[in-house]
Protein backbone atom coordinates (compact mmCIF):
# COMPACT_ATOMS: atom_id res chain seq x y z
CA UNK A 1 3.89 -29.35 -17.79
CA UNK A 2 6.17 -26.46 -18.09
CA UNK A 3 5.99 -22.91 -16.41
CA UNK A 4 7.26 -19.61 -17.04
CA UNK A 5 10.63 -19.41 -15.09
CA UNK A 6 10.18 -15.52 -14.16
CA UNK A 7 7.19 -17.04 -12.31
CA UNK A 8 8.20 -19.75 -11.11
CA UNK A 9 11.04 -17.86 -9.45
CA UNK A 10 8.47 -15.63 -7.13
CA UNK A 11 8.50 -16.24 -3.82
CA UNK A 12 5.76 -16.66 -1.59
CA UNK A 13 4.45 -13.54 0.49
CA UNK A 14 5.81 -13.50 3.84
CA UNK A 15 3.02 -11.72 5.54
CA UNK A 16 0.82 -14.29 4.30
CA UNK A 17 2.95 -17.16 5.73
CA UNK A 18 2.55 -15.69 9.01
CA UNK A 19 -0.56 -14.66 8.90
CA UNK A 20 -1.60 -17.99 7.47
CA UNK A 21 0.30 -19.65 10.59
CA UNK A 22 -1.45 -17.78 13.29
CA UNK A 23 -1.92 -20.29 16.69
CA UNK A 24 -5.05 -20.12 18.67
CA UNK A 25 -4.40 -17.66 21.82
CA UNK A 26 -1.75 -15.66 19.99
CA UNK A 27 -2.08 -11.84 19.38
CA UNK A 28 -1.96 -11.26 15.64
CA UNK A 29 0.43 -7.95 14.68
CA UNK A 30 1.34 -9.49 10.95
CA UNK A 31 -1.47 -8.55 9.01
CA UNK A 32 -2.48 -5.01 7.73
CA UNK A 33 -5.80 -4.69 7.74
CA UNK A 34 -8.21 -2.44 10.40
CA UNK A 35 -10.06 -3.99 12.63
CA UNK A 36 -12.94 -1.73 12.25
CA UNK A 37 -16.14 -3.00 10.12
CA UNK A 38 -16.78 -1.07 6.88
CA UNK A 39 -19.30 1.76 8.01
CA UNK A 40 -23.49 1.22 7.99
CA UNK A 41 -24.12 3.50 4.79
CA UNK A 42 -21.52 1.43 2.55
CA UNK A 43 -22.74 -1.42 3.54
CA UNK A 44 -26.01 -0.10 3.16
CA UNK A 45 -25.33 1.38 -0.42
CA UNK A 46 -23.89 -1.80 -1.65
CA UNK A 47 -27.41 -3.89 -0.08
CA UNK A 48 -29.65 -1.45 -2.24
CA UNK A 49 -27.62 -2.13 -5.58
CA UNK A 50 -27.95 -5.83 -4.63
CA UNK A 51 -31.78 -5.06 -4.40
CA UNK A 52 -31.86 -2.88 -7.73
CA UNK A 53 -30.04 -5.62 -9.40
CA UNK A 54 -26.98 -3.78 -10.56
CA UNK A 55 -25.14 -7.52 -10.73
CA UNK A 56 -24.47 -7.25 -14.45
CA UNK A 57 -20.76 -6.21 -15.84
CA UNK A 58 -20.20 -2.34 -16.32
CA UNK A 59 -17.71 -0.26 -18.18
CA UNK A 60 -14.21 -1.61 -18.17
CA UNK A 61 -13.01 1.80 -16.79
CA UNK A 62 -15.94 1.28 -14.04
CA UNK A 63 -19.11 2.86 -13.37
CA UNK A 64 -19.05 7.00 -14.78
CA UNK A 65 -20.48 8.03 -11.29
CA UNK A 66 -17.53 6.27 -9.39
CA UNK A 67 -14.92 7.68 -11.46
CA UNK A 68 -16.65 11.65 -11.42
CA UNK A 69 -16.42 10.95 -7.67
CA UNK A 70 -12.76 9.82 -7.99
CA UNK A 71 -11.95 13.12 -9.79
CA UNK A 72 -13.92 15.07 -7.49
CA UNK A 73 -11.58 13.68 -4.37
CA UNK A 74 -8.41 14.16 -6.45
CA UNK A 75 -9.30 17.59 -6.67
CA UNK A 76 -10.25 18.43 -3.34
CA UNK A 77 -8.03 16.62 -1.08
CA UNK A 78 -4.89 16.01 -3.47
CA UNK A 79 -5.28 19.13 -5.43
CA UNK A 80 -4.87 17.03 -8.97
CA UNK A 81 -6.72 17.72 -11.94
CA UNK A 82 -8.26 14.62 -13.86
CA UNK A 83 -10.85 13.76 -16.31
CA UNK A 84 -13.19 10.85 -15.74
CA UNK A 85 -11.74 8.75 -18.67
CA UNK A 86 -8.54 9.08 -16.89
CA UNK A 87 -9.55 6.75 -14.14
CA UNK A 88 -9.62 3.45 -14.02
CA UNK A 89 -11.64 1.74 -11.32
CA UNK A 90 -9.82 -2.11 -10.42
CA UNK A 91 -9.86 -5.10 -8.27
CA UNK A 92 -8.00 -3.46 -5.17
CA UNK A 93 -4.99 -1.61 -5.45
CA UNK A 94 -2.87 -5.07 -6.39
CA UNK A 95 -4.52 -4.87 -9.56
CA UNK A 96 -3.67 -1.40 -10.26
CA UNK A 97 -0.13 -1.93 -8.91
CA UNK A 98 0.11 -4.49 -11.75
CA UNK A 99 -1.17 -2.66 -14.33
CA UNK A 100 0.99 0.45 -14.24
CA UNK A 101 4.10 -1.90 -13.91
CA UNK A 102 3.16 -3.87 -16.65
CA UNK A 103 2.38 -1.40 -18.45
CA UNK A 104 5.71 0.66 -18.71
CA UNK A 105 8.04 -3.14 -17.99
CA UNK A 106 9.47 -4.55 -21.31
CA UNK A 107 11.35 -8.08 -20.30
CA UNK A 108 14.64 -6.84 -18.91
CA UNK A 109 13.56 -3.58 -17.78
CA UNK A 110 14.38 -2.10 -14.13
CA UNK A 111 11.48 -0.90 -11.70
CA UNK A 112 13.20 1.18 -8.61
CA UNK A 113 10.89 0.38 -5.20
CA UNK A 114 11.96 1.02 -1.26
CA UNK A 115 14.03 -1.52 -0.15
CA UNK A 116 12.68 -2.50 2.63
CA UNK A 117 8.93 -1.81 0.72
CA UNK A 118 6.14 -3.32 0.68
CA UNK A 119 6.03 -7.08 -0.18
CA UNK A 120 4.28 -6.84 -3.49
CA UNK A 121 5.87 -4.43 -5.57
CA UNK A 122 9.02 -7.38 -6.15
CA UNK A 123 6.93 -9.73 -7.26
CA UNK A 124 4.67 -8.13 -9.59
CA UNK A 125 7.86 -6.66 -11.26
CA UNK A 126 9.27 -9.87 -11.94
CA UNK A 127 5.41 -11.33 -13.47
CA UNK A 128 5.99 -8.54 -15.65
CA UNK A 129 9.17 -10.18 -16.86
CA UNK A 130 11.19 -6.98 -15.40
CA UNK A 131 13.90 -6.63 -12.42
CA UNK A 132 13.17 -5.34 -9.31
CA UNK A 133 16.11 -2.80 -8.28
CA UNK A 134 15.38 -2.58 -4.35
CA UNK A 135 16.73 1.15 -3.24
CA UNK A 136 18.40 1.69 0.14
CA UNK A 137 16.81 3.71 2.42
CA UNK A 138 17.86 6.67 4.32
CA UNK A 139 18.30 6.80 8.44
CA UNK A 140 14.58 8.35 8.76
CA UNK A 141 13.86 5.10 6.13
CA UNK A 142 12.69 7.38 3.36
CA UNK A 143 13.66 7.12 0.04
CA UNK A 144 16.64 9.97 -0.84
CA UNK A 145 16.16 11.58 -4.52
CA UNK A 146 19.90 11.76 -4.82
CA UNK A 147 20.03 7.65 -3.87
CA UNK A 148 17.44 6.87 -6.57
CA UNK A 149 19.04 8.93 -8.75
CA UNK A 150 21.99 6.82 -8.71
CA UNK A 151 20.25 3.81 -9.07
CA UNK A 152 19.15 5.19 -12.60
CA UNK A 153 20.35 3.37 -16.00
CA UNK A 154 19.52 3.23 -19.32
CA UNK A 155 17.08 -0.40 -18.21
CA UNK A 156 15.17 2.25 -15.89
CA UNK A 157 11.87 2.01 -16.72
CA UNK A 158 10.14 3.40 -13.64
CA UNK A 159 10.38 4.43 -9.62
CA UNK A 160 7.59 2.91 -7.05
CA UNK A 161 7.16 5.78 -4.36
CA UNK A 162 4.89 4.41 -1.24
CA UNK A 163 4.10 7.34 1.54
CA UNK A 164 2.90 6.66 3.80
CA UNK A 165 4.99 3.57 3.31
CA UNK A 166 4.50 -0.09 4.35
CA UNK A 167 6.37 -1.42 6.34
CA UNK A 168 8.33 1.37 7.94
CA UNK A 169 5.20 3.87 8.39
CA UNK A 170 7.44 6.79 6.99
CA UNK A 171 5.83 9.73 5.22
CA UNK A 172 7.98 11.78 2.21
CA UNK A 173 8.07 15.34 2.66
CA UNK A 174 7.32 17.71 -0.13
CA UNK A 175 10.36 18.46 -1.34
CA UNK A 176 11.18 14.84 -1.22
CA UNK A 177 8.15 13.85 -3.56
CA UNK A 178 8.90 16.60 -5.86
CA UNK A 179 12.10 15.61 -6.23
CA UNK A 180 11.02 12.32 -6.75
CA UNK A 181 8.73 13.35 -9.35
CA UNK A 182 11.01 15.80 -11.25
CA UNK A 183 13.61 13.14 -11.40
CA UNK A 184 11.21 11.07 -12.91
CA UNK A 185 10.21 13.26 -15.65
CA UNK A 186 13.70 14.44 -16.44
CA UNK A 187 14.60 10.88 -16.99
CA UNK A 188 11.82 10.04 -19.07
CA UNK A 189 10.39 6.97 -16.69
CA UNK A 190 7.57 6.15 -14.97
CA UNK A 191 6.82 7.38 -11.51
CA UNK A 192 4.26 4.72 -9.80
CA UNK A 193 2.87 6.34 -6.60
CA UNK A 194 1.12 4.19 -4.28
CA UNK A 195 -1.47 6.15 -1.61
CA UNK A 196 -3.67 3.61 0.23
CA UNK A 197 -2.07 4.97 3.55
CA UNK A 198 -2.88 8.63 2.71
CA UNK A 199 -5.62 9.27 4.93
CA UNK A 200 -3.20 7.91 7.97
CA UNK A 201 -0.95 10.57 8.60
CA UNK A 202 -0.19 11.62 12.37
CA UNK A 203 2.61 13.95 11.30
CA UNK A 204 3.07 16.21 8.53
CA UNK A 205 0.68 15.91 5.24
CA UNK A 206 0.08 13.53 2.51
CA UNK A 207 1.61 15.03 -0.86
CA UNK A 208 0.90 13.16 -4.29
CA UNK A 209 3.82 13.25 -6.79
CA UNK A 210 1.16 13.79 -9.65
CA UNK A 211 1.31 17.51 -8.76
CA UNK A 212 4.80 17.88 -10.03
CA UNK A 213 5.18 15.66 -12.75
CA UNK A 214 3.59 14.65 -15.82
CA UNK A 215 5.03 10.80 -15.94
CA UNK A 216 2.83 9.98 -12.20
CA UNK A 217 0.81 7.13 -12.45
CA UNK A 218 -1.45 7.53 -9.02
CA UNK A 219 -2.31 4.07 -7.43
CA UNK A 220 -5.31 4.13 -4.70
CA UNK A 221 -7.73 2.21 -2.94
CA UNK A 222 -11.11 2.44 -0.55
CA UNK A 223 -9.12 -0.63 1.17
CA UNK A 224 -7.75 0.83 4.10
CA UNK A 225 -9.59 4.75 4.70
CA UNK A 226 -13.22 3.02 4.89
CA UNK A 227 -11.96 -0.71 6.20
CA UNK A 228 -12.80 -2.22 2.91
CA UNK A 229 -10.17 -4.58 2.50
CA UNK A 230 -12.23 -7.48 1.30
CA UNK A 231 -14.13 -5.84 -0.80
CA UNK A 232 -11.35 -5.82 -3.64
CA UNK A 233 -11.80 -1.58 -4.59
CA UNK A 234 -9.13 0.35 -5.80
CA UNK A 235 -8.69 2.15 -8.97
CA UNK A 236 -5.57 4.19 -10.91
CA UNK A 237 -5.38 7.81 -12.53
CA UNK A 238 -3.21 8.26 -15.07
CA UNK A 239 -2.28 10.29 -18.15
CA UNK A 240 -4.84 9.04 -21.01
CA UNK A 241 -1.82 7.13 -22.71
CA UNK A 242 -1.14 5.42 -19.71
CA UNK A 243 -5.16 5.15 -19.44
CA UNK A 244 -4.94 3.21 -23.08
CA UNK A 245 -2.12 1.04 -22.27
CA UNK A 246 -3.32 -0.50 -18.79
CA UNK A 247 -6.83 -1.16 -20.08
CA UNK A 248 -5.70 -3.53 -22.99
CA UNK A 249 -4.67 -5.92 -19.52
CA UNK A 250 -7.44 -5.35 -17.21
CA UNK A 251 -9.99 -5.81 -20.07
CA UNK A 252 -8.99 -8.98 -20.43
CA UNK A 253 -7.86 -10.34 -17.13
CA UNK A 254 -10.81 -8.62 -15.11
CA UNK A 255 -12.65 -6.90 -17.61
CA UNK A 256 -14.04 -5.05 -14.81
CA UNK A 257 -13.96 -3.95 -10.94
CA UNK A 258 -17.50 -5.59 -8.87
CA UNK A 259 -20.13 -3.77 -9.06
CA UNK A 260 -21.90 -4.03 -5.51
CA UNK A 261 -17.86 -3.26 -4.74
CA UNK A 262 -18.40 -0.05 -6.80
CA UNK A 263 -21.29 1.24 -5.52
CA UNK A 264 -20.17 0.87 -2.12
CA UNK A 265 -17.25 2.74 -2.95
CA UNK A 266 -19.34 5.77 -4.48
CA UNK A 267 -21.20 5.88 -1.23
CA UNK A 268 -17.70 5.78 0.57
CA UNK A 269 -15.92 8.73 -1.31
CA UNK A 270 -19.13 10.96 -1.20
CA UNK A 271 -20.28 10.44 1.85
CA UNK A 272 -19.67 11.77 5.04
CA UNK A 273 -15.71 11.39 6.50
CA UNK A 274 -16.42 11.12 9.61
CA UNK A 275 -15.86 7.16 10.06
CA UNK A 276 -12.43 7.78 8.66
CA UNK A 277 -11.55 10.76 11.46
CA UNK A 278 -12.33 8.06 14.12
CA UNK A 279 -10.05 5.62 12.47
CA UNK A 280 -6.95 7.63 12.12
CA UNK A 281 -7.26 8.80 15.81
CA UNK A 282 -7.96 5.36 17.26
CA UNK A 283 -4.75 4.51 15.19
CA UNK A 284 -2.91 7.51 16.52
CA UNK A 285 -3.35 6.66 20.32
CA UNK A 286 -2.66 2.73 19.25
CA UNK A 287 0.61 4.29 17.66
CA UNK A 288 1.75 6.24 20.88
CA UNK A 289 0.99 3.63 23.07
CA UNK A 290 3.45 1.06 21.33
CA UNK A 291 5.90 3.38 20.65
CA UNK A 292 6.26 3.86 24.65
CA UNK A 293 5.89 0.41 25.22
CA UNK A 294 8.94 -0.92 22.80
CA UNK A 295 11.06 2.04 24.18
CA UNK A 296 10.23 0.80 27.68
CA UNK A 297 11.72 -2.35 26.54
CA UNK A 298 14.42 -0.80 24.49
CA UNK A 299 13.84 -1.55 21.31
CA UNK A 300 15.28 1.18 18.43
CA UNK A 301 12.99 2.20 16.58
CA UNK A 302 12.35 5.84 14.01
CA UNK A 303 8.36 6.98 15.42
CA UNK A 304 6.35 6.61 11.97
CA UNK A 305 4.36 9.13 10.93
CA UNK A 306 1.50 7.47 9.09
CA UNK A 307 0.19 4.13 8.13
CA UNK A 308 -0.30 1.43 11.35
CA UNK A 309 2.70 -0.28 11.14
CA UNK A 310 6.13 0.06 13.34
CA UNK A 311 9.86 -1.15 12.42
CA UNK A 312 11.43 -1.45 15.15
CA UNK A 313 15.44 -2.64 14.85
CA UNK A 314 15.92 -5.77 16.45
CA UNK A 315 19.44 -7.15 15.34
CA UNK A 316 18.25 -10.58 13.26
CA UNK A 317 14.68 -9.99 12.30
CA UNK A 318 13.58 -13.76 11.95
CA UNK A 319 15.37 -14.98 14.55
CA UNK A 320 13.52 -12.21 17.04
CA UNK A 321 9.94 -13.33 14.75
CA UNK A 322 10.28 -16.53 15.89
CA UNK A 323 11.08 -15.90 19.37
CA UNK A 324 7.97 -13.75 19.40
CA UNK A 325 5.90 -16.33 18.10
CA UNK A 326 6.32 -18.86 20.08
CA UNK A 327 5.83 -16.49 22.57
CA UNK A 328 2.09 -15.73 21.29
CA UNK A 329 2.84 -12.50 19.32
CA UNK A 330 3.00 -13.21 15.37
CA UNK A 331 5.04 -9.91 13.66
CA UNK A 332 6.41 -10.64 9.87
CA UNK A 333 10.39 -10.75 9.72
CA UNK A 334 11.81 -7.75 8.16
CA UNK A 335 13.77 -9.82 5.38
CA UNK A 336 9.60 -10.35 4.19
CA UNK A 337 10.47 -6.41 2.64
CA UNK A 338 13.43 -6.63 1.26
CA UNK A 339 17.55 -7.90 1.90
CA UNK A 340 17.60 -4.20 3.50
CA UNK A 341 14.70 -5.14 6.08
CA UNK A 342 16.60 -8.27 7.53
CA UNK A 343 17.42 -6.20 10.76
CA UNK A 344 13.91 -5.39 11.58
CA UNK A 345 10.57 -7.02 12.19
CA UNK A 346 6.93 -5.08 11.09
CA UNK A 347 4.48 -4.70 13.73
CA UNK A 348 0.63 -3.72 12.45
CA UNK A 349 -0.99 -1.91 15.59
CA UNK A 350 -4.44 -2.01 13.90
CA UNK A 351 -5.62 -4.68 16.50
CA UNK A 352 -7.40 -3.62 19.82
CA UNK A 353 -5.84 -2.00 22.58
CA UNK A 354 -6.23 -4.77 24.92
CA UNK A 355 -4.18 -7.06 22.26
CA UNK A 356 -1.53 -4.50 22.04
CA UNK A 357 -1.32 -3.99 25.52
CA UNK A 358 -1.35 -8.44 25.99
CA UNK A 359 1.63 -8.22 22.73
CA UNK A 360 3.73 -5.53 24.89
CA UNK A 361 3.36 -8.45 27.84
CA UNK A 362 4.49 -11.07 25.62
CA UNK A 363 7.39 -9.30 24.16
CA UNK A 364 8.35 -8.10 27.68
CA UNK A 365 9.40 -11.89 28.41
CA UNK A 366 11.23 -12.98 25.15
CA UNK A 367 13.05 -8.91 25.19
């Protein structure tokens, strides 16, 4: 047999090598999930459509209730302004980060991310036959308008934004995303904005580049604000050209989202936000507590401002991984994010306190 060479060329993730290699006893800071269960009325929403047998397909764009609802929280928390037939509802947001690069990557094309960023958006530019441009990041490991805007050519067919961001946990300011978004529609390219961290913010606010600019294609998920990570929800909003172009691939390769997977998701988005409250201030405390603890044992780090993850400078990334692993505490090397991450190692505090607290032990020894 022979394979396509842009595929064969991907490398496998390196959060899921660690993860996958996780030791009995160790403490497990690789993977970015939370540790919470998804609340009792999801679950209990997604039980009754189980029971009302709502296990056939439904609408490629999903189910109209889930996509009103969508619009509905676009409005009210992002202050955006969409139609339901601008919505797309999709297997987690990995699907939807596909489909909008796909969807504006002709072979040869460049796709601007974070570099270090999150450990996805490289590979799914190069299945789309494009070339992932990885974009230095600034001392407060944000991406700089004036950098990207030098990484612009003629082959520029679109910018990734991620705040908050994976790995680093660093939220863009306003200015910064309007920038980001201007630049974007001044150049005529696609601006792909991925908010699954959005409800994790400790400082500052969340700010979608879809209010400034007319070339935003808004990636999102109920993965991470209702600990729904298996349950494979996200969904995209998009101008309706945009809309057109992404469905001819997810009609095809998933011709829809689940359906018990949408329901729960309706009963997520519309009902009450409490569960979510709890989550980011459980996170918060988890975040100030490791923050003092790698000072205490000198590590340099920038304090992140949103997401669960810290990335903390440690000279050679998977050298110190290593160390720390055989040591009982499993981190992903920074060089997992990017060439620019090789100094660095990610550490996901969404574990229990008592873990974190046994990880700061650990490190202690190999520090």
């Amino acid at each position: 047999m022979r394979f396509a060479k842009h595929i064969t060329e991907i490398e496998s993730s390196g959060i899921r090598k660690c993860f996958d290699g996780v030791g009995p006893g160790a403490v497990n800071l690789s993977i970015g999930q939370p540790d919470f269960d998804t609340p009792g009325h999801i679950k209990e929403a997604a039980i009754k459509a189980i029971e009302q047998g709502m296990t056939g397909y439904t609408p490629n764009l999903g189910i109209p209730e889930l996509r009103a609802a969508i619009c509905e929280k676009l409005r009210r928390e992002n202050g955006l302004t969409f139609s339901p037939d601008q919505i797309m509802v999709t297997s987690g947001a990995s699907e939807a980060l596909f489909l909008a690069i796909a969807a504006v990557t002709s072979p040869g094309d460049e796709v601007l991310m974070p570099d270090p960023g999150f450990v996805s958006y490289r590979p799914l530019v190069q299945a789309a036959n494009g070339r992932p441009v990885g974009v230095h990041l600034d001392h407060e490991l944000k991406l700089s308008v004036d950098t990207v805007a030098e990484h612009i050519t003629p082959k520029t067919s679109a910018i990734i934004v991620n705040s908050p961001a994976n790995p680093t946990g660093a939220v863009q300011s306003e200015s910064e995303i309007r920038g980001l978004a201007e630049l974007a529609d001044d150049k005529g390219i696609a601006l792909i904005s991925d908010e699954v961290y959005e409800h994790f913010i400790y400082e500052g606010e969340h700010v979608s580049p879809a209010r400034y600019g007319e070339n935003v294609i808004t990636v999102n998920a109920v993965s991470k604000t209702y600990a729904m990570t298996g349950w494979r929800l996200g969904y995209l909003a998009a101008p309706p050209e945009a809309i057109d172009v992404m469905l001819k691939i997810h009609q095809y390769i998933q011709a829809c989202a689940s359906s018990i997977s949408q329901a729960a998701a309706l009963a997520a988005i519309t009902g009450p936000q409490d569960c979510v409250r709890e989550m980011r201030e459980s996170f918060r405390r988890r975040r100030d507590m490791m923050i003092r603890g790698l000072r205490d044992l000198g590590l340099d780090l920038v304090v992140p401002k949103g997401a669960f993850y810290i990335f903390p400078r440690v000279g050679d990334g998977d050298e110190f991984a290593a160390r720390l692993g055989a040591a009982g505490v499993i981190t992903v090397p920074g060089s997992a994010f990017g060439v620019n991450g090789k100094p660095h190692i990610r550490i996901s505090y969404a574990v229990s306190e008592d873990n974190l607290r046994l990880a700061l032990e650990r490190m202690k020894e190999v520090v």
